[in-house]
C-alpha atoms as a PDB file:
ATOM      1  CA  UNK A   1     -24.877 -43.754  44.837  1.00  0.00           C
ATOM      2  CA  UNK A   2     -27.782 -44.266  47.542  1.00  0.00           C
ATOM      3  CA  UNK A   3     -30.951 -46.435  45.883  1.00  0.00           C
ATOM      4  CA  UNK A   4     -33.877 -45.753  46.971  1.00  0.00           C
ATOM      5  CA  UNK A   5     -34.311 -49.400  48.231  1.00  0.00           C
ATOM      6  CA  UNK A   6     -31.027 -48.437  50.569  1.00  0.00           C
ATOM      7  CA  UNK A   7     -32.940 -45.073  51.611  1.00  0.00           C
ATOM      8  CA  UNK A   8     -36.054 -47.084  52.540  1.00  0.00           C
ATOM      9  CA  UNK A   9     -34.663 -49.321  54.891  1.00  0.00           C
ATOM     10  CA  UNK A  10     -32.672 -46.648  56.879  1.00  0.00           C
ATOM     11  CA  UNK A  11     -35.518 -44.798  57.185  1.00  0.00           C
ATOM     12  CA  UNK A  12     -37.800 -47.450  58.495  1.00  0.00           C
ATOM     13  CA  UNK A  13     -34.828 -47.959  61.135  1.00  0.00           C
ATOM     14  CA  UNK A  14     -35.116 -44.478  62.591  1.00  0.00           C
ATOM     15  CA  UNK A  15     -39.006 -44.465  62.393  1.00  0.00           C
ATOM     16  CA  UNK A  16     -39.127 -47.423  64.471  1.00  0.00           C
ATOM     17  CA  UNK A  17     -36.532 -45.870  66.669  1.00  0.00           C
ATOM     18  CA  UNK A  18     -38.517 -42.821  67.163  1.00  0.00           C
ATOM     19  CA  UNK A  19     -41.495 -44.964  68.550  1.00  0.00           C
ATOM     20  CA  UNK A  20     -39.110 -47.107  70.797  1.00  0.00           C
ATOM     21  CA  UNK A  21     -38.336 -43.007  72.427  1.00  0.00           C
ATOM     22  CA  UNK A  22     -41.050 -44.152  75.269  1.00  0.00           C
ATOM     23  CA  UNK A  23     -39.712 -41.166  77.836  1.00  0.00           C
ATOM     24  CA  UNK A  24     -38.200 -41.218  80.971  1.00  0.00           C
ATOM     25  CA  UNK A  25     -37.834 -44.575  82.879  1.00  0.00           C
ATOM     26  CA  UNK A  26     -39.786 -45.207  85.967  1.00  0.00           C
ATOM     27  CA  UNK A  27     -36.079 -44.606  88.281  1.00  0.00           C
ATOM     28  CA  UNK A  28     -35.166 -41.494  86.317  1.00  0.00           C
ATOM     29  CA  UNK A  29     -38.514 -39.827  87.478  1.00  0.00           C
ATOM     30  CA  UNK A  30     -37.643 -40.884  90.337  1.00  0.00           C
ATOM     31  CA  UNK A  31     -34.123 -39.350  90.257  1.00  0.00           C
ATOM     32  CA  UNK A  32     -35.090 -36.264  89.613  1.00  0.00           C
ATOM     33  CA  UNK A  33     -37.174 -35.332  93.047  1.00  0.00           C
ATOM     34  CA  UNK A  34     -33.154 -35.792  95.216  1.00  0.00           C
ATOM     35  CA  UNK A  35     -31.865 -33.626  93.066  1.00  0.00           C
ATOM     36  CA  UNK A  36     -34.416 -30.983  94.128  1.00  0.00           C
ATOM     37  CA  UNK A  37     -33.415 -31.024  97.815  1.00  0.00           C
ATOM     38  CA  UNK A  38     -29.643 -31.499  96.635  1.00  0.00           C
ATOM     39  CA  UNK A  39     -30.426 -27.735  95.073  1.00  0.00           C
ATOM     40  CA  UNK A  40     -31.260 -25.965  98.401  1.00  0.00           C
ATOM     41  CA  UNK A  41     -27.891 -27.976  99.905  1.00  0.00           C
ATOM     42  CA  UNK A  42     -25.830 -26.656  97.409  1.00  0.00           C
ATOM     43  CA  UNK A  43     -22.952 -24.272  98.119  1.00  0.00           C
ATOM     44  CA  UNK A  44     -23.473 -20.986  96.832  1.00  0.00           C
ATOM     45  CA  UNK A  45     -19.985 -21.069  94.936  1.00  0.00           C
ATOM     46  CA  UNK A  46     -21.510 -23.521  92.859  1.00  0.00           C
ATOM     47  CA  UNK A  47     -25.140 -21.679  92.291  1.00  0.00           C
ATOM     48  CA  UNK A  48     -23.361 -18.958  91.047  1.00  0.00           C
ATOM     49  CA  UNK A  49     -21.050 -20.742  88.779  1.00  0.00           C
ATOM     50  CA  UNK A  50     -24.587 -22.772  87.263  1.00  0.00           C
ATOM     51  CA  UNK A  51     -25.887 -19.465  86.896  1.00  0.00           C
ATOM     52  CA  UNK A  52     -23.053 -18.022  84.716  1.00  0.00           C
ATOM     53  CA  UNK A  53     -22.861 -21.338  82.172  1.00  0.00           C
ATOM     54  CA  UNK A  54     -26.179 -20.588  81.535  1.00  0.00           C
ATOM     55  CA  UNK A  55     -25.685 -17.258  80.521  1.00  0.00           C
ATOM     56  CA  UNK A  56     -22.654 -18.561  78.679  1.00  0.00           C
ATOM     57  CA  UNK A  57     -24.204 -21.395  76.922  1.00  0.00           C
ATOM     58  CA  UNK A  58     -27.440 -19.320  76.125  1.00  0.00           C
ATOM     59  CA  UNK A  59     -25.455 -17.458  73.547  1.00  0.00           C
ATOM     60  CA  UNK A  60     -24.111 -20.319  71.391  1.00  0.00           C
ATOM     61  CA  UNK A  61     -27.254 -20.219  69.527  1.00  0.00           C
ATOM     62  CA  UNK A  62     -26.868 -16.531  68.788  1.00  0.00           C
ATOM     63  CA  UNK A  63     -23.117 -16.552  68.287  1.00  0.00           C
ATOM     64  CA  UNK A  64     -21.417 -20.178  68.597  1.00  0.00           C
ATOM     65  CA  UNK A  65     -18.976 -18.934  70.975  1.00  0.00           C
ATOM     66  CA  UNK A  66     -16.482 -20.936  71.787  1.00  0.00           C
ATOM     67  CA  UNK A  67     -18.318 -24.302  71.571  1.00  0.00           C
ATOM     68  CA  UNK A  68     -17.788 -24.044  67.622  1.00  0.00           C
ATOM     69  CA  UNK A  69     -15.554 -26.220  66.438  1.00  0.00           C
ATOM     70  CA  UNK A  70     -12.982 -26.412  63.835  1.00  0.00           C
ATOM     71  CA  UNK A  71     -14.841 -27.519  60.885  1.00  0.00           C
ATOM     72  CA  UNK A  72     -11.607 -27.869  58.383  1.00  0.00           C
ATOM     73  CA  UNK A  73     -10.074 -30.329  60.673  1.00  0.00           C
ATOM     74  CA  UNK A  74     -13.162 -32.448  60.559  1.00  0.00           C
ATOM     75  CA  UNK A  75     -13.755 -32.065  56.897  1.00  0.00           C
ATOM     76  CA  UNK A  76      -9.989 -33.499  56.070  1.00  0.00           C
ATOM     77  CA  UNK A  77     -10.896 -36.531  59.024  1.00  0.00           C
ATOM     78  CA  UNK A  78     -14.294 -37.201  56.987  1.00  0.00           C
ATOM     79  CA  UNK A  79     -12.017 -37.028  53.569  1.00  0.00           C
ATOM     80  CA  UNK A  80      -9.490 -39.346  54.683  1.00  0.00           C
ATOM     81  CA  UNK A  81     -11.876 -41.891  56.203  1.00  0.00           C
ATOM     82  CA  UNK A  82     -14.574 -41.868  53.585  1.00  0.00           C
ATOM     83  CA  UNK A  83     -14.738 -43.862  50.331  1.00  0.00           C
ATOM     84  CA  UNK A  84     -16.011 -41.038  49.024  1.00  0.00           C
ATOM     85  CA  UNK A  85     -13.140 -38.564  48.409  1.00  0.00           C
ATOM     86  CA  UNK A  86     -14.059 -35.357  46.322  1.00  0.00           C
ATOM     87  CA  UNK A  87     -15.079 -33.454  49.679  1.00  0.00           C
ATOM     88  CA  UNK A  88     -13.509 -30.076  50.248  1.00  0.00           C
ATOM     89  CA  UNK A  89     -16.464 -28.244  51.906  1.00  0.00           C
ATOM     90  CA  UNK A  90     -19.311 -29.113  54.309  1.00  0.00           C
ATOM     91  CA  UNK A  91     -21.658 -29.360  51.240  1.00  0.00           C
ATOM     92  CA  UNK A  92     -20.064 -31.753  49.628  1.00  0.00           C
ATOM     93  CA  UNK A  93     -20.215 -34.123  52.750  1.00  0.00           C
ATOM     94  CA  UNK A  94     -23.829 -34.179  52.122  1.00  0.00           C
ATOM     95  CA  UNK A  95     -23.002 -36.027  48.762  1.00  0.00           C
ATOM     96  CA  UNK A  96     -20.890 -39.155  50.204  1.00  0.00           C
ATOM     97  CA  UNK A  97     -22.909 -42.576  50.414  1.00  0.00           C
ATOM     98  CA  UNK A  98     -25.120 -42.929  53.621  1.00  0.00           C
ATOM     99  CA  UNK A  99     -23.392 -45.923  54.675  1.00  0.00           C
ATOM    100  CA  UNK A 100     -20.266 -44.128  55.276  1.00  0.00           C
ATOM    101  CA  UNK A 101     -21.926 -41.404  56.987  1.00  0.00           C
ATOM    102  CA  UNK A 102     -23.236 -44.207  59.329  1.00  0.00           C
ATOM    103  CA  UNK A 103     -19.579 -45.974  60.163  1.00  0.00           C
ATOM    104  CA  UNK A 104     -18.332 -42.639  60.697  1.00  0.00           C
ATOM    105  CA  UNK A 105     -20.949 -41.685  63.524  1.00  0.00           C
ATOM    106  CA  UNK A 106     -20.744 -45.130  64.915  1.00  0.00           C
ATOM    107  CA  UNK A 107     -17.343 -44.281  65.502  1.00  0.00           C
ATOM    108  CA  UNK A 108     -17.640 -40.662  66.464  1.00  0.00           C
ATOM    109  CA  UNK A 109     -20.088 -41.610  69.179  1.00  0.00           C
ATOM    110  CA  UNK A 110     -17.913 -45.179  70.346  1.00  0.00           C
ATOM    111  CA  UNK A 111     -15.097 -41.983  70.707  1.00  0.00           C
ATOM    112  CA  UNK A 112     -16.682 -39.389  72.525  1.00  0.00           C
ATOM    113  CA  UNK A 113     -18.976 -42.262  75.098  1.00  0.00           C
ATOM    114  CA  UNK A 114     -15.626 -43.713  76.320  1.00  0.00           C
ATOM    115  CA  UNK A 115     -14.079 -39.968  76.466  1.00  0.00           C
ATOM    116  CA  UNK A 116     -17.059 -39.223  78.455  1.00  0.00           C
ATOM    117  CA  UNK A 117     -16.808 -42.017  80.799  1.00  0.00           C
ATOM    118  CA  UNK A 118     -12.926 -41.587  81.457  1.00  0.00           C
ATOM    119  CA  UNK A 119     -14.241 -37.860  82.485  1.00  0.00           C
ATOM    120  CA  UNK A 120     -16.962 -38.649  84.648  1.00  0.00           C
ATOM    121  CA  UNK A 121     -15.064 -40.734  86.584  1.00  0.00           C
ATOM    122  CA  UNK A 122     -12.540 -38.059  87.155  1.00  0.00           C
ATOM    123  CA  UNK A 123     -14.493 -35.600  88.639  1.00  0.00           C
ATOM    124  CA  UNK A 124     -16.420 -38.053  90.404  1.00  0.00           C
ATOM    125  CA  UNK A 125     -13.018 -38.882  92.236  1.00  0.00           C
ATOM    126  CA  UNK A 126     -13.254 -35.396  94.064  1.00  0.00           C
ATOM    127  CA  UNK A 127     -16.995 -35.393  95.323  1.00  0.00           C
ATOM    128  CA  UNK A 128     -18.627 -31.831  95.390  1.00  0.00           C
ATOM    129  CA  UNK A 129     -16.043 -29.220  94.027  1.00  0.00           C
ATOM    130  CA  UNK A 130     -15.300 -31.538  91.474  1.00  0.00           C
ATOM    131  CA  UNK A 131     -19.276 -31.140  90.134  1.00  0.00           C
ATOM    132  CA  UNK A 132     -19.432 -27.775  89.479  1.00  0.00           C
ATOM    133  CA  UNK A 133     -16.344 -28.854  86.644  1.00  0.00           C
ATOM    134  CA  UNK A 134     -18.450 -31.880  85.344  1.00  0.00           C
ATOM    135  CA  UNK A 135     -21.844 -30.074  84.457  1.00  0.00           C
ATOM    136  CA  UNK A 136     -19.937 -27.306  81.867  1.00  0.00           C
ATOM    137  CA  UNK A 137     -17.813 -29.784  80.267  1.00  0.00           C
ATOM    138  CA  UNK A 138     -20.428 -32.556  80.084  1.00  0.00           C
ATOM    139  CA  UNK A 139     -22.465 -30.269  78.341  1.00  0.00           C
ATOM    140  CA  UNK A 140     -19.354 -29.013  76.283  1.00  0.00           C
ATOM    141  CA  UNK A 141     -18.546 -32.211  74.822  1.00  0.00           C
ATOM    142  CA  UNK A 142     -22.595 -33.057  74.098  1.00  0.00           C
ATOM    143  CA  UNK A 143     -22.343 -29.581  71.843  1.00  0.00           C
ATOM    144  CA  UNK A 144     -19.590 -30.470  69.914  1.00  0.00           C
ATOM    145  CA  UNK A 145     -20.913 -33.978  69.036  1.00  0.00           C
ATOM    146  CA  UNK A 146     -23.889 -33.220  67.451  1.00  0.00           C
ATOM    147  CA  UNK A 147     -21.791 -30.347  65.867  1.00  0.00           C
ATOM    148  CA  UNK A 148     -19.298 -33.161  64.631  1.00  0.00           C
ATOM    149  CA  UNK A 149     -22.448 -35.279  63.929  1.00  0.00           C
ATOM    150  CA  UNK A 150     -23.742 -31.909  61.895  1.00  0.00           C
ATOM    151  CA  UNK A 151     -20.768 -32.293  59.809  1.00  0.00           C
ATOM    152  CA  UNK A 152     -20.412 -35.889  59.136  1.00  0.00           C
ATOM    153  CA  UNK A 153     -24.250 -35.656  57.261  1.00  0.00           C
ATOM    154  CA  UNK A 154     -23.127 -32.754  55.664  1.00  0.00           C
ATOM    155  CA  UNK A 155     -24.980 -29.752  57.875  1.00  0.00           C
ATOM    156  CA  UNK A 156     -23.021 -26.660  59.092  1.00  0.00           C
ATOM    157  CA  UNK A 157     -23.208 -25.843  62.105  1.00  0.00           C
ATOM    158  CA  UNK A 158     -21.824 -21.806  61.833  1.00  0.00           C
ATOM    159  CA  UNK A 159     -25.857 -21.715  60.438  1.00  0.00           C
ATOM    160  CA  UNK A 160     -27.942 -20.265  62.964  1.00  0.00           C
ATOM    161  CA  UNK A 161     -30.718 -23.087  62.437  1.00  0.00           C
ATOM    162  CA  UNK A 162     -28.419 -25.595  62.561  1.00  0.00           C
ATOM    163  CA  UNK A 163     -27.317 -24.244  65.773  1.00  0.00           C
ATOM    164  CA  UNK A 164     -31.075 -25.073  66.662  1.00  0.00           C
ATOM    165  CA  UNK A 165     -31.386 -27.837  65.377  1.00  0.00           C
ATOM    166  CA  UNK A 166     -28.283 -29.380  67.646  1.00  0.00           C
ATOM    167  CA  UNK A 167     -30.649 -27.560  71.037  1.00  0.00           C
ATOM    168  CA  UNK A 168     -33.463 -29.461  69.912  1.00  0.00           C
ATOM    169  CA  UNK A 169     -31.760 -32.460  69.806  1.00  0.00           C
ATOM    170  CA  UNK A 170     -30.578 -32.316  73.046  1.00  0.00           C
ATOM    171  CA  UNK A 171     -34.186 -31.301  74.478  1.00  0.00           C
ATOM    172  CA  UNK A 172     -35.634 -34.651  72.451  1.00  0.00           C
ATOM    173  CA  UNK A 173     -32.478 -37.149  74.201  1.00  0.00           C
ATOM    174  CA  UNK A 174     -34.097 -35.703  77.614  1.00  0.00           C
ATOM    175  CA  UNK A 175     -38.261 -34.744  76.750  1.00  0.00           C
ATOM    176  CA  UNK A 176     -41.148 -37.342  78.296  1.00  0.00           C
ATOM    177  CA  UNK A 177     -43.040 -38.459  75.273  1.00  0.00           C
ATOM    178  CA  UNK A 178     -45.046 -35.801  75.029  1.00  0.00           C
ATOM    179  CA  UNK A 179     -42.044 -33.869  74.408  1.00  0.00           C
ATOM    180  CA  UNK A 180     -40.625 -35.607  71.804  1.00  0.00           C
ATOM    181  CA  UNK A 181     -43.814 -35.655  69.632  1.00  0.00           C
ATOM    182  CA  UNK A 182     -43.652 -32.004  69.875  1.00  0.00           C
ATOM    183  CA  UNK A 183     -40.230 -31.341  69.351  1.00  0.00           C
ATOM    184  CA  UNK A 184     -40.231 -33.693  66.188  1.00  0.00           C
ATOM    185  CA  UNK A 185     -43.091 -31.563  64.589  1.00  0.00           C
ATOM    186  CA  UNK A 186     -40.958 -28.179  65.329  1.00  0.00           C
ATOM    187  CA  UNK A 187     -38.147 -30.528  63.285  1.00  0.00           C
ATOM    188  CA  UNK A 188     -40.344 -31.175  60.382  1.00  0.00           C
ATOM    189  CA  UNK A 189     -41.506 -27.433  60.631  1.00  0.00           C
ATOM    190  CA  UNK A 190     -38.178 -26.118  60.622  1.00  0.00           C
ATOM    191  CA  UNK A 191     -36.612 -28.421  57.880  1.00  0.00           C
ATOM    192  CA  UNK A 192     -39.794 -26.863  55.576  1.00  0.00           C
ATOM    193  CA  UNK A 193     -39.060 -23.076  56.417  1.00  0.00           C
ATOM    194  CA  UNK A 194     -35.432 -22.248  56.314  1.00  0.00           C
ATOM    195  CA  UNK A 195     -36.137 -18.738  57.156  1.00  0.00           C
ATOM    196  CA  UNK A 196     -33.437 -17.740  59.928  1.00  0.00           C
ATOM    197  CA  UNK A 197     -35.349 -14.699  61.585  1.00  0.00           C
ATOM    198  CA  UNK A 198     -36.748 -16.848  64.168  1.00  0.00           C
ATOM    199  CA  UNK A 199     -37.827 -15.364  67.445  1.00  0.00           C
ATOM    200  CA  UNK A 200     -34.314 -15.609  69.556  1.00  0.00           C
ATOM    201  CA  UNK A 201     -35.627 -14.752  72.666  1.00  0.00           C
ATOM    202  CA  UNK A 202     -37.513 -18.176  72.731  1.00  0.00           C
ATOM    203  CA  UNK A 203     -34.967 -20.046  71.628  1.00  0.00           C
ATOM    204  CA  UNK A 204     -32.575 -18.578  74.237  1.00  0.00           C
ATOM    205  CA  UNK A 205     -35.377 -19.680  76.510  1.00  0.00           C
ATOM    206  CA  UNK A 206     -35.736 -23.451  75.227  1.00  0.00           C
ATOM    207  CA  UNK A 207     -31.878 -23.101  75.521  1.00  0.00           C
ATOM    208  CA  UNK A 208     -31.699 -22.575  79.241  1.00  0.00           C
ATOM    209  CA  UNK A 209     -34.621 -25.100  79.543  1.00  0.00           C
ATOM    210  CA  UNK A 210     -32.293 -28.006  78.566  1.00  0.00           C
ATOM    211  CA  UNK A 211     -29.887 -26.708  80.843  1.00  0.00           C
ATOM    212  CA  UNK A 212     -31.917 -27.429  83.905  1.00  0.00           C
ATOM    213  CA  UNK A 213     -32.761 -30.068  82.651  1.00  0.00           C
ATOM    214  CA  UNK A 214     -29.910 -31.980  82.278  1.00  0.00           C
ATOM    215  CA  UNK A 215     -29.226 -30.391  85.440  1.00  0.00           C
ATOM    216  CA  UNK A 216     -32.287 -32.464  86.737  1.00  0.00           C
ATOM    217  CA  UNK A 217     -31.852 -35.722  84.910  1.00  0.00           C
ATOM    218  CA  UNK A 218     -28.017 -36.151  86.732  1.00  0.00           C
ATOM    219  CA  UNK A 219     -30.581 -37.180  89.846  1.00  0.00           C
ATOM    220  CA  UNK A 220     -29.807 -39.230  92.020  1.00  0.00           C
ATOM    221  CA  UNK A 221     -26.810 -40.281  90.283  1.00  0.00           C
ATOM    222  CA  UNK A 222     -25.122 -37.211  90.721  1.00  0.00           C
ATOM    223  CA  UNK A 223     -26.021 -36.952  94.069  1.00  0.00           C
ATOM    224  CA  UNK A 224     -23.849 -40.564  94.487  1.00  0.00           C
ATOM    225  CA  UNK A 225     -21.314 -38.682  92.287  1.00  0.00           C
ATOM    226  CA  UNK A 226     -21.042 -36.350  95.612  1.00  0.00           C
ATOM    227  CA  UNK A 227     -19.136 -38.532  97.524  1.00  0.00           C
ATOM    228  CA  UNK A 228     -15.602 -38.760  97.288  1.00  0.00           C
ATOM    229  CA  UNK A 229     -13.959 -41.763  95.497  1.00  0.00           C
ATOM    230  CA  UNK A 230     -17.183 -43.898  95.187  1.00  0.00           C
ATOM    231  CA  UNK A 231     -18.184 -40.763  92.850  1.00  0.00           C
ATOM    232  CA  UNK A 232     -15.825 -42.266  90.228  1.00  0.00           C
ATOM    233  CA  UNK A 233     -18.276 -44.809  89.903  1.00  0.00           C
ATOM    234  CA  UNK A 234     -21.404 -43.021  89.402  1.00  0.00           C
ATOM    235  CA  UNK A 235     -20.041 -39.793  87.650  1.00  0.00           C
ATOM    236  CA  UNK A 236     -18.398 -42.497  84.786  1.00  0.00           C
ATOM    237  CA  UNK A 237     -22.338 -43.901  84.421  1.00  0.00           C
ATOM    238  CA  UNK A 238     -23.916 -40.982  84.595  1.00  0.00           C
ATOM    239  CA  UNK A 239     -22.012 -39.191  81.830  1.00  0.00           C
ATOM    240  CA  UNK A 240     -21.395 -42.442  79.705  1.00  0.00           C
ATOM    241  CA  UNK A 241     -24.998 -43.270  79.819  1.00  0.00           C
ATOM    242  CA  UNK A 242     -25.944 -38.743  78.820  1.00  0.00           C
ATOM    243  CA  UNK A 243     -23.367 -39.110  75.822  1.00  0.00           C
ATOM    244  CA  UNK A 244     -24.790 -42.233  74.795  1.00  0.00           C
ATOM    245  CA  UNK A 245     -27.922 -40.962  74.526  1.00  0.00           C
ATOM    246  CA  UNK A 246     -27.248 -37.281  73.157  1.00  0.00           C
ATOM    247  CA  UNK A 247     -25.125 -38.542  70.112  1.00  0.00           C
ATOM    248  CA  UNK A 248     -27.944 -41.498  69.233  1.00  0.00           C
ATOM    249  CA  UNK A 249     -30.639 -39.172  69.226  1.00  0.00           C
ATOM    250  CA  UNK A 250     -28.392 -36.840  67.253  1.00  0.00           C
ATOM    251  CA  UNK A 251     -27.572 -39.118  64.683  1.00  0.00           C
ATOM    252  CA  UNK A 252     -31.046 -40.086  64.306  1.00  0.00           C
ATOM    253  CA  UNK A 253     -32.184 -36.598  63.373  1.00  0.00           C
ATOM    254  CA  UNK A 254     -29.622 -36.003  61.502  1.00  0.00           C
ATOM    255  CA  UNK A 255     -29.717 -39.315  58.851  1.00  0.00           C
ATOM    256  CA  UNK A 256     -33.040 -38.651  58.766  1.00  0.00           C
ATOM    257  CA  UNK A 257     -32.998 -35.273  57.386  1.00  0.00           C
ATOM    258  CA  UNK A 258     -30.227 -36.233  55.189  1.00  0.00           C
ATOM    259  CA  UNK A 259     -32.022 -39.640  53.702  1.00  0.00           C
ATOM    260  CA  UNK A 260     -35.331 -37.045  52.877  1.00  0.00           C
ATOM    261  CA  UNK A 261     -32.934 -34.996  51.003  1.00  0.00           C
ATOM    262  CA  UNK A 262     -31.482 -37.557  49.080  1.00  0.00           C
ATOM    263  CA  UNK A 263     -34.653 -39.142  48.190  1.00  0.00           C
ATOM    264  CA  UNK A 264     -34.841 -35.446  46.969  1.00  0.00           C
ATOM    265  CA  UNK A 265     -32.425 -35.305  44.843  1.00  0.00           C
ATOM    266  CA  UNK A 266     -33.302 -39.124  43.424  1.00  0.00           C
ATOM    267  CA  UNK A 267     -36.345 -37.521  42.763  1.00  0.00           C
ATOM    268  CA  UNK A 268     -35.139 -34.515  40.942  1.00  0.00           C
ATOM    269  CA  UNK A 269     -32.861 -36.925  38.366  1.00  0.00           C
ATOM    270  CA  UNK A 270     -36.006 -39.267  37.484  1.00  0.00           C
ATOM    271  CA  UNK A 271     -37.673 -35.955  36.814  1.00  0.00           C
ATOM    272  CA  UNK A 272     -34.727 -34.704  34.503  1.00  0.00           C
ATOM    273  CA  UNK A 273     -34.311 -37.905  32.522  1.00  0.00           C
ATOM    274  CA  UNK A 274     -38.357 -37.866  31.717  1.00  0.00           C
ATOM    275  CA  UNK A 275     -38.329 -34.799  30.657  1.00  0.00           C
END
């Protein structure tokens, strides 16, 4: 069982890992004003297919789509690797010690980081035609970790706001600092107010937002990723470096909602026993 000494200390790790989110760096700015002219050069081919994901994407957070994933197989993978082993439904996830929650992240993200990396340098190999393949699945593979990353703290992600919840966290792993200030109040809001009639049409919106840009933040290292064979290079950093980031910021949200509930629940027992 979690103490609220153990609770504490985690939290005070995320807080201080929230202020460390300082923004963009200086050469990421930067690498976003290429990828503007890179735009206008692009072939139309590859406009068109951007302009379709988009579309595609837009309704996960209506529907799930195909970027769902199979949330039995990762329930019996969380069973069999947990200490805790009375889980048979998403819920009960939410009950298994924090610590295990946090070795099976580390390891979810260690997976998916070198999965991305092997793929980035594969469609780097190929220059331009191989691009329009690396945006989708890039982005593909970022949904289904912080799904996977829903699931290992015990959220499910067929819920419509958890659904949000996984597009906000990919607009915080890319918002200036502004940005992330914001998009951690709409967090706390949202956590408060469970209410799933939210106004669609704006999330649909923020959706196609984080599109671009991601689209944007690729920079100047996609631009490198452009040319053949020396893309391999580039493409493996830039999507190594986009997973990294996506599944840290993901985890972060996530433990932290979970650590508030369980200081919940620790709550709700004192309360119990004195009465």
């Amino acid at each position: 069982m979690d103490t609220r000494e153990q609770l504490t200390t985690h939290l005070q790790e995320i807080e201080a890992w929230e202020k460390d989110q300082k923004g963009l760096w200086f050469w990421e700015k930067l690498g976003r004003l290429p990828f503007k002219l890179l735009d206008k050069m692009t072939p139309s081919f590859i406009q068109d297919k951007i302009g379709v994901l988009v579309a595609e994407l837009g309704s996960y957070i209506q529907t799930g789509g195909k970027y769902l994933i199979n949330e039995q197989s990762m329930i019996q993978k969380i069973r069999n690797e947990s200490s805790y082993k009375d889980i048979h439904t998403i819920p009960d996830i939410g009950k298994m010690p924090l610590e295990d929650m946090i070795t099976l992240s580390k390891k979810l993200q260690k997976d998916r980081v070198k999965l991305a990396t092997v793929q980035g340098a594969s469609t780097g190999f190929g220059g331009l035609f191989t691009l329009v393949i690396d945006i989708p699945v890039i982005l593909g593979m970022a949904l289904k970790s912080l799904q996977e990353i829903a699931i290992i703290h015990g959220y499910d992600p067929n819920d419509i706001q958890e659904r949000i919840f996984i597009v906000k966290c990919l607009q915080f792993s890319s918002a200036d600092i502004v940005g992330k200030e914001s998009i951690l109040n709409e967090l706390s809001s949202m956590n408060e107010n469970k209410d799933a009639s939210e106004n669609m049409i704006s999330q649909l919106k923020g959706w196609q937002e984080v599109f671009f840009t991601y689209r944007d933040q690729f920079g100047w290292k996609k631009l490198f990723q452009m040319v053949p064979i020396a893309g391999m290079i580039f493409g493996a950093y830039a999507n190594k470096g986009m997973i990294q980031d996506i599944t840290e910021t993901g985890i972060m949200l996530y433990r932290k909602r979970r650590i508030y509930e369980k200081f919940n629940e620790i709550e709700q027992r004192e309360n119990s026993v004195i009465e």
